[in-house]
N, C-alpha and C. Protein backbone atom coordinates (compact mmCIF):
# COMPACT_ATOMS: atom_id res chain seq x y z
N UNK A 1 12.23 38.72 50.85
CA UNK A 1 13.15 37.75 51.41
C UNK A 1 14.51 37.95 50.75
N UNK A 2 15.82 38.06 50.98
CA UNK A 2 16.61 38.29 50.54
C UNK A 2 17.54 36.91 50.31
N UNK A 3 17.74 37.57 49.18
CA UNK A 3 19.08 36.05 48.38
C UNK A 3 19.61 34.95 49.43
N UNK A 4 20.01 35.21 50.19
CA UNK A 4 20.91 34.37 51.34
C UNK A 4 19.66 33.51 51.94
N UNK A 5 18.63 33.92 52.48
CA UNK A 5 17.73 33.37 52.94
C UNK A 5 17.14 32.78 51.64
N UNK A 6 17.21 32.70 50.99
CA UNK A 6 16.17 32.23 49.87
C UNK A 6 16.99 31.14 49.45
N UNK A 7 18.17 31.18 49.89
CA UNK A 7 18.72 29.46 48.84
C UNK A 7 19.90 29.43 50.47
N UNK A 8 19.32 29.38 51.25
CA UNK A 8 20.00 29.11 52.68
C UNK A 8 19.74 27.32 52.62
N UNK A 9 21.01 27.19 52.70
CA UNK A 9 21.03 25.39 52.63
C UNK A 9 20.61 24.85 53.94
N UNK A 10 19.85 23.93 53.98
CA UNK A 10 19.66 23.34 55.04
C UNK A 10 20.35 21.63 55.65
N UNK A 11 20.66 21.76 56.65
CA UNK A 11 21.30 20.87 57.05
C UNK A 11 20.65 19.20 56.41
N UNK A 12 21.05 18.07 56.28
CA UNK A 12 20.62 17.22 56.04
C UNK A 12 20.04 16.27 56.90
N UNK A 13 18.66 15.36 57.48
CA UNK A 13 18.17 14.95 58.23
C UNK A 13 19.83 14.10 59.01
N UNK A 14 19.45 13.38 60.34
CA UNK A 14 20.20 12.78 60.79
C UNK A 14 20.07 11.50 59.76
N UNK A 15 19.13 10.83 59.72
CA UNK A 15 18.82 9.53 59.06
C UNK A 15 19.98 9.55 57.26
N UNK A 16 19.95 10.71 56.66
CA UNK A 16 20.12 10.65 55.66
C UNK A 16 21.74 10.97 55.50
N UNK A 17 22.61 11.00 56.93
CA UNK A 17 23.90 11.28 56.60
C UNK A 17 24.69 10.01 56.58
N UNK A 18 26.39 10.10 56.28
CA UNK A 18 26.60 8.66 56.08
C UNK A 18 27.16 8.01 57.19
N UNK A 19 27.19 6.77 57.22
CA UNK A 19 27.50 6.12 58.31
C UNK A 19 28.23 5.06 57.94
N UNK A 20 28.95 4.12 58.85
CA UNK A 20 29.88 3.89 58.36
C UNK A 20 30.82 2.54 59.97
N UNK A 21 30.67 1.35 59.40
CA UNK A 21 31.41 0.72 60.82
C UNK A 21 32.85 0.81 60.17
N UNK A 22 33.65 1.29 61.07
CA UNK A 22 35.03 1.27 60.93
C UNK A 22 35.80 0.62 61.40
N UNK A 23 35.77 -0.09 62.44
CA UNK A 23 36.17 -1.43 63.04
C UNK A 23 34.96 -1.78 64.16
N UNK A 24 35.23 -3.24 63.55
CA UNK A 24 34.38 -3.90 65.25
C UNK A 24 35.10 -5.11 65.11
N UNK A 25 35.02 -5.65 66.37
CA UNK A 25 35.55 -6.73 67.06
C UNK A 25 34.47 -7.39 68.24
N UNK A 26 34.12 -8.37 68.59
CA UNK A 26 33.57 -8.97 70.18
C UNK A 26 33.18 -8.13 70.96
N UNK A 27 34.46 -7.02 71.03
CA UNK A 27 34.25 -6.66 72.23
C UNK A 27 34.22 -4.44 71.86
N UNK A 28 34.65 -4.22 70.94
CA UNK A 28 34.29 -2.55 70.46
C UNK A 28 34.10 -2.96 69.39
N UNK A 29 33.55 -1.49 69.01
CA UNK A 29 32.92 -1.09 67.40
C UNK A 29 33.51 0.44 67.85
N UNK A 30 33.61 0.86 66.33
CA UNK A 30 34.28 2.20 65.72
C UNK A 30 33.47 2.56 64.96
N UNK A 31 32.43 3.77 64.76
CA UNK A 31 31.70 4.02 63.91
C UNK A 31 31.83 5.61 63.77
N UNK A 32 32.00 5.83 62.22
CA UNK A 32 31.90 7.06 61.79
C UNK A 32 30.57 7.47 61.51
N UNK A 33 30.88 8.77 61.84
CA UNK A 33 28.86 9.42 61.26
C UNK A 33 28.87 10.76 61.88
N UNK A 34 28.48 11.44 60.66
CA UNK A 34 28.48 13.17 60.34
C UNK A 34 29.83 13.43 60.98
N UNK A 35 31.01 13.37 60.64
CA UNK A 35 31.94 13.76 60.70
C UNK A 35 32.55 13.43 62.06
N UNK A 36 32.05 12.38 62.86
CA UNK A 36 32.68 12.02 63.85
C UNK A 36 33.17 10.77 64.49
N UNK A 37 33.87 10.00 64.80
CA UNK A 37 34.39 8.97 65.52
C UNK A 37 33.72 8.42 66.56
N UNK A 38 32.47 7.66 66.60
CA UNK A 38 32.44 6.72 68.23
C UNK A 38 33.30 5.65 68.18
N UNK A 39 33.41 5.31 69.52
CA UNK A 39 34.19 4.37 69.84
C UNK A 39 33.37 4.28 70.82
N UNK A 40 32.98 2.61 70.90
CA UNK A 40 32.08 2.14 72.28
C UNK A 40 33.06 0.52 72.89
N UNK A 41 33.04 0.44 73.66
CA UNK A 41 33.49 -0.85 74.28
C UNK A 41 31.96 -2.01 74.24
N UNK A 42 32.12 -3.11 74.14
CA UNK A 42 31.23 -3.95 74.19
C UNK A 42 31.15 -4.87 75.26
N UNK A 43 30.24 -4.89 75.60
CA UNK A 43 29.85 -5.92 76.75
C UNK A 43 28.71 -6.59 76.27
N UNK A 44 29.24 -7.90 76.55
CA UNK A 44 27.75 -8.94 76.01
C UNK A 44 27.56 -9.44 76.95
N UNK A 45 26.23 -9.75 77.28
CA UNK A 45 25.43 -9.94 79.10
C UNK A 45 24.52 -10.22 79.07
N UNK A 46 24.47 -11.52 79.86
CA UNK A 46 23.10 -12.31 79.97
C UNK A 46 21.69 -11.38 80.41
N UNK A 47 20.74 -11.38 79.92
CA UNK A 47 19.48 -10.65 80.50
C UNK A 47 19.67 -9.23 80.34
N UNK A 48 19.83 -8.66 78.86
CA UNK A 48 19.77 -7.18 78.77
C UNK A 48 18.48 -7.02 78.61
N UNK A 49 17.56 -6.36 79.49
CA UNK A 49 16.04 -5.96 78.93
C UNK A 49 15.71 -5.46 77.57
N UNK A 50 16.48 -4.82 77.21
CA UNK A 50 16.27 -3.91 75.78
C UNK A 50 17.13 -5.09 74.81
N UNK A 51 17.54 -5.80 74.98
CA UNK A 51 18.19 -6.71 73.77
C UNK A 51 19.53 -6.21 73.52
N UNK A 52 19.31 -4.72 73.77
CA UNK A 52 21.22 -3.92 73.25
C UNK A 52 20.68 -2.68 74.54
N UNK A 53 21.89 -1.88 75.08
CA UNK A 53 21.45 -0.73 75.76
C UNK A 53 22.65 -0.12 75.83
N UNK A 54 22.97 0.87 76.39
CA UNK A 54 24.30 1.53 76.74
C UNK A 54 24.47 2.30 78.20
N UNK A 55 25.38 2.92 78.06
CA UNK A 55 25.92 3.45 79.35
C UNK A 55 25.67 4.88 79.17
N UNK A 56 25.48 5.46 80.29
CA UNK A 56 24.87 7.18 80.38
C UNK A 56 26.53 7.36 80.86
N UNK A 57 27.24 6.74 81.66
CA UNK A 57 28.14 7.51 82.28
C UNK A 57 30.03 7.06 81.16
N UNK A 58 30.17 5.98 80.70
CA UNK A 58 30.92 5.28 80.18
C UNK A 58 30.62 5.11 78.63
N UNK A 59 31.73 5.08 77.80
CA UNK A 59 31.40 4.81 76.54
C UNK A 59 31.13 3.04 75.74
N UNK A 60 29.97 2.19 76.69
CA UNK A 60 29.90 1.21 77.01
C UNK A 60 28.44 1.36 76.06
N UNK A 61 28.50 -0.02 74.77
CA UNK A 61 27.12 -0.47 74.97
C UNK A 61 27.24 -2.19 75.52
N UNK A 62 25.84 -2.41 75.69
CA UNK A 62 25.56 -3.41 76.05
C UNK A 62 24.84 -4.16 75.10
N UNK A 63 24.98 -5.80 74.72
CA UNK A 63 24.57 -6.53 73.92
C UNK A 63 24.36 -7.81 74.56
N UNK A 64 22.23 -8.58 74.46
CA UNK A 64 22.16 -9.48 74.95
C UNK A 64 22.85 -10.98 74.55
N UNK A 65 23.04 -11.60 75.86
CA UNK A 65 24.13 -13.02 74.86
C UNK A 65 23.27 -13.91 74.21
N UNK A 66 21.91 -13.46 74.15
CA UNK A 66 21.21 -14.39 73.53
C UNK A 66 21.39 -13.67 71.53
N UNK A 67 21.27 -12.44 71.07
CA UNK A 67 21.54 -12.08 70.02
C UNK A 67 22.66 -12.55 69.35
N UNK A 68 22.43 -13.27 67.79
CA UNK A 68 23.30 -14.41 67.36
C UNK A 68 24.51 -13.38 67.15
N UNK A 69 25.48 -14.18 67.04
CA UNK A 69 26.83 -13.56 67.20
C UNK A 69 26.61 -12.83 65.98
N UNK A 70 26.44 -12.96 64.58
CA UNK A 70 26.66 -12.53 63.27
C UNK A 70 26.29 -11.59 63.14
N UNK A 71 25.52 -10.95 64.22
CA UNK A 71 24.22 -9.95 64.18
C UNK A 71 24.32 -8.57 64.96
N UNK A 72 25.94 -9.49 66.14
CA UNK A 72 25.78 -8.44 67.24
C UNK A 72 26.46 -7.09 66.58
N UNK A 73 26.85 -7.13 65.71
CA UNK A 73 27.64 -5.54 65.32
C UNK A 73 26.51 -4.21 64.53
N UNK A 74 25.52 -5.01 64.54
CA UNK A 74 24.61 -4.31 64.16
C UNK A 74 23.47 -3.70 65.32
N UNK A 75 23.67 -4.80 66.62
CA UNK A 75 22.97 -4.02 67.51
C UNK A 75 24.05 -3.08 68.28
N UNK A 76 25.15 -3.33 68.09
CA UNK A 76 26.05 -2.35 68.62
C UNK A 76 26.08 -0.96 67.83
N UNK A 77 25.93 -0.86 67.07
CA UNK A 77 25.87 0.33 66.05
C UNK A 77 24.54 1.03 66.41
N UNK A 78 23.64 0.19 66.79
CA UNK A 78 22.27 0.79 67.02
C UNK A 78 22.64 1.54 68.73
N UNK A 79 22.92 0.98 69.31
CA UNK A 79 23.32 1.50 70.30
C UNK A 79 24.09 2.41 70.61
N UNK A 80 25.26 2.78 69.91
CA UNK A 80 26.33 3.45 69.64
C UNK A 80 25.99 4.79 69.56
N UNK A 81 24.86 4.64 68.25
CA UNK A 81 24.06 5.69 67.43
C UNK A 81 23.10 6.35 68.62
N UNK A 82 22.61 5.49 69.12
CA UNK A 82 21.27 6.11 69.96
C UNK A 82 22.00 6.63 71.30
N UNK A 83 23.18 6.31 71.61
CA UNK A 83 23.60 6.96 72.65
C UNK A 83 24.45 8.10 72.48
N UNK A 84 24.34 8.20 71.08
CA UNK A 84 25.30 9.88 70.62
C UNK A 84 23.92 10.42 70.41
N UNK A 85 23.13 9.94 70.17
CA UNK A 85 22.27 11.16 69.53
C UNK A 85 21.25 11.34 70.76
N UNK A 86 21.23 10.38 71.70
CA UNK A 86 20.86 11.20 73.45
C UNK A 86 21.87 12.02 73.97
N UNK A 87 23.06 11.78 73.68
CA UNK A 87 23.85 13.12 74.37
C UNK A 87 23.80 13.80 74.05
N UNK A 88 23.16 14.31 72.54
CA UNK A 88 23.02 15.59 71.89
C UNK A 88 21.52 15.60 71.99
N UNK A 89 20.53 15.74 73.02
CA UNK A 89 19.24 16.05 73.23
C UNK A 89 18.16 15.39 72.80
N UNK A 90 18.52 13.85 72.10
CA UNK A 90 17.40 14.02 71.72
C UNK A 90 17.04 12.61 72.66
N UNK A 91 15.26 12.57 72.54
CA UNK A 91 14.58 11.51 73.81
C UNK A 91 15.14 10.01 73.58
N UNK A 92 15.80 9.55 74.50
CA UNK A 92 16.56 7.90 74.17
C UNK A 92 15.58 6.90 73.77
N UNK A 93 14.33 7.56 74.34
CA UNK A 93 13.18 6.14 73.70
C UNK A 93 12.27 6.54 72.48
N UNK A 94 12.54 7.68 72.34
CA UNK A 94 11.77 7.96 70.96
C UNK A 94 13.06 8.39 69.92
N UNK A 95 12.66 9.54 69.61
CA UNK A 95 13.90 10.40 68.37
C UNK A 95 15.14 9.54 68.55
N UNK A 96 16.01 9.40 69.52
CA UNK A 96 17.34 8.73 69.26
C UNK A 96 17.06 7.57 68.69
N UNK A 97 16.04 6.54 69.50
CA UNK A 97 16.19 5.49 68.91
C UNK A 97 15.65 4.57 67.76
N UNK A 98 14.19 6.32 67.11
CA UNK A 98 14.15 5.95 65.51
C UNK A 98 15.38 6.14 64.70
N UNK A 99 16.09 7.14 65.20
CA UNK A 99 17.21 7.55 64.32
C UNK A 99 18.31 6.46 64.18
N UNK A 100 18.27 5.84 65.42
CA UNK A 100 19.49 4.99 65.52
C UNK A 100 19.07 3.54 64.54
N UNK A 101 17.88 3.28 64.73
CA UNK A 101 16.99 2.07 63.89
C UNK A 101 17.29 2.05 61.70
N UNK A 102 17.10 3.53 61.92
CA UNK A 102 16.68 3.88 60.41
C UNK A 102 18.33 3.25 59.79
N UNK A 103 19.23 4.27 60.58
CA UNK A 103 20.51 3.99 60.18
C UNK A 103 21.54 2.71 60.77
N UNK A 104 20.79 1.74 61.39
CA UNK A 104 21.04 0.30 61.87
C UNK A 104 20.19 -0.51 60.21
N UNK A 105 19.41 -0.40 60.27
CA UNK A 105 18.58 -1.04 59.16
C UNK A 105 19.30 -0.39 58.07
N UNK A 106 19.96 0.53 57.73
CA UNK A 106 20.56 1.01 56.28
C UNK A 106 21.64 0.43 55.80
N UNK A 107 22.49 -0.26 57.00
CA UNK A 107 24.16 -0.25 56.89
C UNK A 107 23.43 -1.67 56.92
N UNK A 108 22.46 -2.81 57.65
CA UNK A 108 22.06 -3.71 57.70
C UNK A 108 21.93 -4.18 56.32
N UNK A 109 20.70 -3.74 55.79
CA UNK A 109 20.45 -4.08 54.16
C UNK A 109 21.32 -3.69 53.24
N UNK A 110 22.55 -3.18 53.32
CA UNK A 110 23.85 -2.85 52.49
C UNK A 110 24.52 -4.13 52.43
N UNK A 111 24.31 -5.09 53.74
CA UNK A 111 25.41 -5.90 53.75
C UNK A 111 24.20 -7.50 53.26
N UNK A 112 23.07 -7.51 53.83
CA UNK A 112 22.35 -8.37 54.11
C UNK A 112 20.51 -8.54 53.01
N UNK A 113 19.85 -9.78 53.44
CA UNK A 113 18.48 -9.32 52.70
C UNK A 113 17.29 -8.66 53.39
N UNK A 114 16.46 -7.91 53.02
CA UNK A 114 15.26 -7.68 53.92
C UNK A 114 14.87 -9.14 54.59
N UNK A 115 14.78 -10.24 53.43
CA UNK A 115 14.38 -11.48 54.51
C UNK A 115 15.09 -11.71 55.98
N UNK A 116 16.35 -11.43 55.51
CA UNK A 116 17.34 -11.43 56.89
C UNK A 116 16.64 -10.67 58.09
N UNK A 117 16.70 -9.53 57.61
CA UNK A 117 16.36 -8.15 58.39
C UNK A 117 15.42 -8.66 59.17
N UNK A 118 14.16 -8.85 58.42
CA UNK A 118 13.05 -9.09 59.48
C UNK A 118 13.10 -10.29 60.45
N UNK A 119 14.35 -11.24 60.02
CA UNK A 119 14.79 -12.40 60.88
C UNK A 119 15.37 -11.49 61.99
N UNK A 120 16.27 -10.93 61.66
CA UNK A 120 16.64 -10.13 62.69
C UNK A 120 16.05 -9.11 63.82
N UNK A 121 14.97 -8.24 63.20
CA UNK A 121 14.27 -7.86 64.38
C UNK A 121 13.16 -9.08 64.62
N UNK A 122 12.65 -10.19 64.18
CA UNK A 122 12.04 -10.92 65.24
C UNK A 122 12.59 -11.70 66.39
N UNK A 123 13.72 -11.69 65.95
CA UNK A 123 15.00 -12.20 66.96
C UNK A 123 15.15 -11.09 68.30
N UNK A 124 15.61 -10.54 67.96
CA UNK A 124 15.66 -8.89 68.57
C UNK A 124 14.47 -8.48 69.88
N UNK A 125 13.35 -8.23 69.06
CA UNK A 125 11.92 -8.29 69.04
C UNK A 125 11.68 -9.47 70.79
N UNK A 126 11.74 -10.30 70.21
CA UNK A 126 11.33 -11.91 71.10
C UNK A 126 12.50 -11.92 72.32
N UNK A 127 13.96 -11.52 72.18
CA UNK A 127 15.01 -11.24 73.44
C UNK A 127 14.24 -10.07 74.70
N UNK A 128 14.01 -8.93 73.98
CA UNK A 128 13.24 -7.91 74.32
C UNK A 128 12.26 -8.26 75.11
N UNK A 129 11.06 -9.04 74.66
CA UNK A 129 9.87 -9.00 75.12
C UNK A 129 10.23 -10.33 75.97
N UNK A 130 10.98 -11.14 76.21
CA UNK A 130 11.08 -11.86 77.43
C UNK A 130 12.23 -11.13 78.24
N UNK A 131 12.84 -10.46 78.30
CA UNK A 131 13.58 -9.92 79.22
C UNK A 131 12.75 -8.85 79.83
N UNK A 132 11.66 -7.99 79.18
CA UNK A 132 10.87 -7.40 79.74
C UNK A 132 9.82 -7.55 80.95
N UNK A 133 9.27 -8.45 80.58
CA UNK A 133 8.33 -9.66 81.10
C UNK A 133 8.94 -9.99 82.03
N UNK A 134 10.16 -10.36 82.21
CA UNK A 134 10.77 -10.73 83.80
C UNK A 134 11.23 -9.46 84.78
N UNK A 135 11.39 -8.36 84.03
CA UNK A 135 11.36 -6.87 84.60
C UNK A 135 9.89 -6.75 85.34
N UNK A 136 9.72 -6.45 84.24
CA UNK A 136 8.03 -5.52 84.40
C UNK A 136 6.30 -6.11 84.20
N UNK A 137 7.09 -7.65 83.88
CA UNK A 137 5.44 -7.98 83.39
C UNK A 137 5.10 -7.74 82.50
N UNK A 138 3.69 -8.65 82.03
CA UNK A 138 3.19 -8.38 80.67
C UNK A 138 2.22 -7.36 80.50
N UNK A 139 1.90 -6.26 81.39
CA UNK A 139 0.57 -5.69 81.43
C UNK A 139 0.90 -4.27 81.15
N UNK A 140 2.83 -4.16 80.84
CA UNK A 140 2.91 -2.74 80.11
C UNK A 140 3.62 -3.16 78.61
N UNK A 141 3.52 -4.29 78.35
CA UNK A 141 4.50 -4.64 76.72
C UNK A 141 3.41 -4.18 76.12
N UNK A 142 3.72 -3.19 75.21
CA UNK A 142 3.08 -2.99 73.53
C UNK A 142 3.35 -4.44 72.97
N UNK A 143 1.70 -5.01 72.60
CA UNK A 143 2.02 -6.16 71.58
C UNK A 143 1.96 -5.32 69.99
């Protein structure tokens, strides 16, 4: 194996790079991460199925109006995150949106307590599973 290959650096997981809200307001958030700038517009809207979601075509996420105000910049970031890291390939309901979780929960417990946290996804959690339920019914929710 030669030198170069043998101490060839490897990139650092997504989860483990830094992140960073750079402005938010009501209505956008500005978030840095691995060397780049999102900028998303915010829309808060009665009956989001997913609790937070975004836009495939627009740099739009979406945030339910039931998620307490104090809270919403953190589902915007989750969203933000999971919709950069589907435009770069990866599956929006799996890989993007562990990735987007890990590093929502990191910048979360920087500012806040785990007690919080788990207030927060049961909050989260409970928006979700009744907005679902009026979609789709209860006979495809993972309890």
């Amino acid at each position: 194996m030669s030198e170069s290959r043998r101490y060839k650096r490897h990139k650092p997981s997504l989860v483990s790079r830094p992140v960073k809200i750079v402005a938010y307001s009501p209505n956008k958030i500005e978030v840095e991460f691995a060397g780049e700038l999102l900028s998303n517009r915010i829309e808060v809207l009665p009956h989001v199925v997913w609790s937070g979601s975004w836009d495939r075509t627009r740099n739009v996420v979406y945030i339910d109006d039931d998620v307490p105000v104090e809270w919403r910049k953190y589902l915007a970031l989750h969203e933000a995150l999971e919709k950069n890291f589907a435009e770069k390939g990866l599956d929006p309901n799996v890989e993007a949106h562990e990735k987007a979780e890990a590093l929502e929960k990191r910048v979360f417990l920087s500012e806040h307590s785990p007690a919080e946290w788990n207030e927060y996804m049961q909050i989260v959690d409970r928006i979700h599973r009744r907005e679902y339920e009026k979609v789709h019914g209860t006979q495809n929710l993972a309890r």
